[in-house]
Protein backbone atom coordinates (compact mmCIF):
# COMPACT_ATOMS: atom_id res chain seq x y z
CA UNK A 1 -41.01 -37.20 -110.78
CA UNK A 2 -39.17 -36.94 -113.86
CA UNK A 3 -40.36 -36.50 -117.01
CA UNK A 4 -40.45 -40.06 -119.21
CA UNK A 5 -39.11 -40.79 -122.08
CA UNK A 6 -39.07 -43.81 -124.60
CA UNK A 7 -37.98 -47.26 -123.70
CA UNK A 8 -34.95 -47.42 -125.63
CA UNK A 9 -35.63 -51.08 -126.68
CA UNK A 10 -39.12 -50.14 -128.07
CA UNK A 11 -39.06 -46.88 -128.67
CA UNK A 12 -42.47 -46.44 -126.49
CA UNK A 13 -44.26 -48.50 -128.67
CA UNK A 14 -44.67 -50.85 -125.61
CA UNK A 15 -44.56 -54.30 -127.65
CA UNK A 16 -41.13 -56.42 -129.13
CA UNK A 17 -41.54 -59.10 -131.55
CA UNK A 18 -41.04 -62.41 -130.25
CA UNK A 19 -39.89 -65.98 -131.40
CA UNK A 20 -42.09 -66.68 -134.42
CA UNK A 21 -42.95 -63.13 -135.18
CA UNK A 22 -45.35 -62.63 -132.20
CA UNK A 23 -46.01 -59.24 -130.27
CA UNK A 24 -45.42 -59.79 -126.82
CA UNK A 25 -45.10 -56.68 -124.34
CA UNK A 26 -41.78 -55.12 -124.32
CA UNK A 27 -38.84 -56.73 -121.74
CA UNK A 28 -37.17 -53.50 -121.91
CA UNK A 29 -40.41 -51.59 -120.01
CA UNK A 30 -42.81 -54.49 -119.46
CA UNK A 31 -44.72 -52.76 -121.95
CA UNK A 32 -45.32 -49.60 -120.32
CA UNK A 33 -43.64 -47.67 -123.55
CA UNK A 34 -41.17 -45.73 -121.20
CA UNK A 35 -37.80 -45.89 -119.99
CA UNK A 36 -37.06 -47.12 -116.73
CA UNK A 37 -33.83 -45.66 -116.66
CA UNK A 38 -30.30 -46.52 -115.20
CA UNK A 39 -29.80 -47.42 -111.57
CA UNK A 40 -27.00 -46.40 -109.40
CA UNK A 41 -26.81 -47.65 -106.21
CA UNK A 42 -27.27 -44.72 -103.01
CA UNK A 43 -28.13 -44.21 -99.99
CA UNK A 44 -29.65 -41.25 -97.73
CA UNK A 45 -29.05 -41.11 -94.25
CA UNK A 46 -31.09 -38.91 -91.67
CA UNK A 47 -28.93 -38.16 -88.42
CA UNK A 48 -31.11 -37.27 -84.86
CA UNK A 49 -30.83 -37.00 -81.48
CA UNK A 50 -33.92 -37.12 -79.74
CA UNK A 51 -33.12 -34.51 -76.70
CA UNK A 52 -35.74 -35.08 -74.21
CA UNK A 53 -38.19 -38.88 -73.74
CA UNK A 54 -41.80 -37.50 -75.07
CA UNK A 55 -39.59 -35.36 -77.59
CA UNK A 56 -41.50 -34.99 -81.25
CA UNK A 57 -40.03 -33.65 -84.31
CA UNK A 58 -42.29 -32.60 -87.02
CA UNK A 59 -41.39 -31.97 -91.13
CA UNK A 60 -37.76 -33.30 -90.64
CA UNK A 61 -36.08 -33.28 -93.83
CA UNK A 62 -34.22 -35.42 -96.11
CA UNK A 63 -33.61 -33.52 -99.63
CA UNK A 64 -32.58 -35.51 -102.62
CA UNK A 65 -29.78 -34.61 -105.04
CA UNK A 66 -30.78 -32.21 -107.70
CA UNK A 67 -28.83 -34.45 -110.59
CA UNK A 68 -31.07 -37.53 -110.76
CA UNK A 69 -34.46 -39.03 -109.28
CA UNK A 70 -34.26 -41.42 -106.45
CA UNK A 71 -36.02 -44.66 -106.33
CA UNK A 72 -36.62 -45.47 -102.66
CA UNK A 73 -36.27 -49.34 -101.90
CA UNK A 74 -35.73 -50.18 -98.75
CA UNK A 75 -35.58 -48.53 -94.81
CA UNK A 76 -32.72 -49.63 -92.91
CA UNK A 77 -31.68 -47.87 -89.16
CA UNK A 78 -30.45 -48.06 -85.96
CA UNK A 79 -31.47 -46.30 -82.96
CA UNK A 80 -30.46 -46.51 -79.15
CA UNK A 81 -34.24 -46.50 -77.89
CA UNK A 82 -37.70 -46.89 -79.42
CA UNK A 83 -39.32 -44.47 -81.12
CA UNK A 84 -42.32 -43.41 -83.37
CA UNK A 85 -42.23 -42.52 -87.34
CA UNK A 86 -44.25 -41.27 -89.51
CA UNK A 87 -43.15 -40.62 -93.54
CA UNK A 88 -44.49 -38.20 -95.87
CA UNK A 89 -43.26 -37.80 -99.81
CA UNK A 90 -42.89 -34.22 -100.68
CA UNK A 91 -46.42 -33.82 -101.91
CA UNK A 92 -47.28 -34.33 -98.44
CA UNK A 93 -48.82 -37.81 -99.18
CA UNK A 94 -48.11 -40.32 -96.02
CA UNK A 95 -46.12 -43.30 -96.89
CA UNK A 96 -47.13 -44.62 -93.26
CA UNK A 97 -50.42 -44.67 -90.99
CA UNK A 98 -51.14 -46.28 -88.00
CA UNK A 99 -53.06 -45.81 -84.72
CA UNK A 100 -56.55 -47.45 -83.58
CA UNK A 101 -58.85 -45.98 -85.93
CA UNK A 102 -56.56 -42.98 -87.62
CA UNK A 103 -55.16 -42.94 -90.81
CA UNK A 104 -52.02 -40.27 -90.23
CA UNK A 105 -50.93 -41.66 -87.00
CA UNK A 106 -47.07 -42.51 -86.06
CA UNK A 107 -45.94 -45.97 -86.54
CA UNK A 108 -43.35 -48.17 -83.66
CA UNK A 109 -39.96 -48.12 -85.82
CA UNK A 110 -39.94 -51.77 -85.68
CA UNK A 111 -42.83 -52.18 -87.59
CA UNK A 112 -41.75 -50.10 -90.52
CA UNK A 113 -37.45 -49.38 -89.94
CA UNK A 114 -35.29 -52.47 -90.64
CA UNK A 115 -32.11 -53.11 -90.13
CA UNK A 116 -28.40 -52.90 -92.25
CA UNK A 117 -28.74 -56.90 -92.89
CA UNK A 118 -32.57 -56.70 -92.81
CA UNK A 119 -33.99 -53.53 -94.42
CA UNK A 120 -37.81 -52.96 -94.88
CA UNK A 121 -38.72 -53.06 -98.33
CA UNK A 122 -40.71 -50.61 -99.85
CA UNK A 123 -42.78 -51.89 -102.76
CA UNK A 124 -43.88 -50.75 -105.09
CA UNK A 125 -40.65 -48.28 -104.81
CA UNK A 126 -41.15 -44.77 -104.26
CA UNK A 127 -39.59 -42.29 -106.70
CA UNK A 128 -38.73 -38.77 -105.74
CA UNK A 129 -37.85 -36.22 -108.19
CA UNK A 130 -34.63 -34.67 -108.25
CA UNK A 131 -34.41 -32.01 -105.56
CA UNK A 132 -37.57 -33.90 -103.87
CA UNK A 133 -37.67 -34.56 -100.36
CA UNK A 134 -38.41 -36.98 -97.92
CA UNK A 135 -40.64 -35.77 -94.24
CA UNK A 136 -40.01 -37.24 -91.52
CA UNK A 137 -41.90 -36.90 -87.95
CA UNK A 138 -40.49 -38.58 -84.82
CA UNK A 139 -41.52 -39.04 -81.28
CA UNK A 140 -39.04 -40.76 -78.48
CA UNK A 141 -40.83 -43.51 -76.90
CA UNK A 142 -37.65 -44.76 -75.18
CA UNK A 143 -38.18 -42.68 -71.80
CA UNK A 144 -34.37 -41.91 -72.05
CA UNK A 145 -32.77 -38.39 -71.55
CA UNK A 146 -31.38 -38.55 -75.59
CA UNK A 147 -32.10 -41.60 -78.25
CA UNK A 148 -29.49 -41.34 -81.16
CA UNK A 149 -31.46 -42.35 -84.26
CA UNK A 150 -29.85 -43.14 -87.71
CA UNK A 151 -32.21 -43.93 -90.60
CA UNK A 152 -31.09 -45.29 -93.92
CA UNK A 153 -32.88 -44.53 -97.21
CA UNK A 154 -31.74 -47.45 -99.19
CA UNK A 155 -32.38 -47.14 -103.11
CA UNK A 156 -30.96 -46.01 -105.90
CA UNK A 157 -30.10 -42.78 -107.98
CA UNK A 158 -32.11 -43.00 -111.75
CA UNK A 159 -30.51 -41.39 -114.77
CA UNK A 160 -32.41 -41.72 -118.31
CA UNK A 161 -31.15 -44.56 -120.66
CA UNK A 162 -28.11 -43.37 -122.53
CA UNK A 163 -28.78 -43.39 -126.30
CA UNK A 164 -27.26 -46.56 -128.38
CA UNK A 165 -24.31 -45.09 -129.83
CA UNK A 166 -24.64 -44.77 -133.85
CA UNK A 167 -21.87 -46.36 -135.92
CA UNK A 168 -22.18 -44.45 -138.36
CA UNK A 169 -21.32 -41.55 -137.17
CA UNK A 170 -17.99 -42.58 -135.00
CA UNK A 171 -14.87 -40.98 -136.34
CA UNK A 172 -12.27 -43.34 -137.20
């Protein structure tokens, strides 16, 4: 996570004046005092082939850029058979449980993968610190000899709020 600063709009003092004078919680943060930053679209993508049917794959890795956080959104994929999933943040945290009675168990991709023109949404988003990482763990379930799975991280890259530029101090 990276460190907050300000809202730019209220300088963290979480409340804007309103029509007629009255406080009402800043639009800029929805009063939470600090900024939400720029968003530029990106996307991850984690490439596997699942060798062998039965195959798992444990602590797979998707590592964020190191030059701004990442606010995950949405799960998009394709895959040529089924397969289990199970997502961890970098704190080791699970962002997915399933299973009669467990709480750490691997989820069916359907329930929790989407597709390109239907992703899963992921709310609240998830934000990763730059240089964070995503784990993954995987099991085939299709009983085929490989399953080629693609798996989209849909979100977007967050930079802090640029400061208003000062007029005063633009050369002419």
């Amino acid at each position: 996570m990276r460190e907050q600063t300000p809202c730019p709009e209220c300088d963290g003092m979480r409340w804007a004046e309103g029509p007629g004078g009255v406080l009402q919680p800043c639009p800029g943060c929805d009063g939470t005092g600090q900024d939400r930053g720029v968003e530029s679209f990106f996307v991850y993508v984690f490439d596997v082939t699942l060798a062998l049917a039965a195959t798992r794959l444990d602590n797979q890795r998707v590592v964020m850029d190191g030059d701004a956080a990442f606010r995950l959104k949405a799960l998009g994929g394709t895959q040529t058979g089924d397969y289990r999933i199970r997502l961890r943040d970098g704190s080791g945290h699970y962002l997915s449980t399933g299973g009669a009675g467990s709480t750490n168990d691997l989820v069916r991709n359907g329930a929790l993968i989407g597709t390109a023109q239907f992703p899963f949404p992921i709310i609240p988003h998830v934000i990763y610190a730059p240089s964070g990482h995503i784990l993954i763990d995987l099991e085939n379930q299709s009983g085929a000899p490989a399953n080629i799975v693609q798996i989209a991280f849909i979100g977007a890259k967050v930079t802090p709020t640029p400061a208003p530029l000062d007029n005063d101090k633009l050369v002419r």
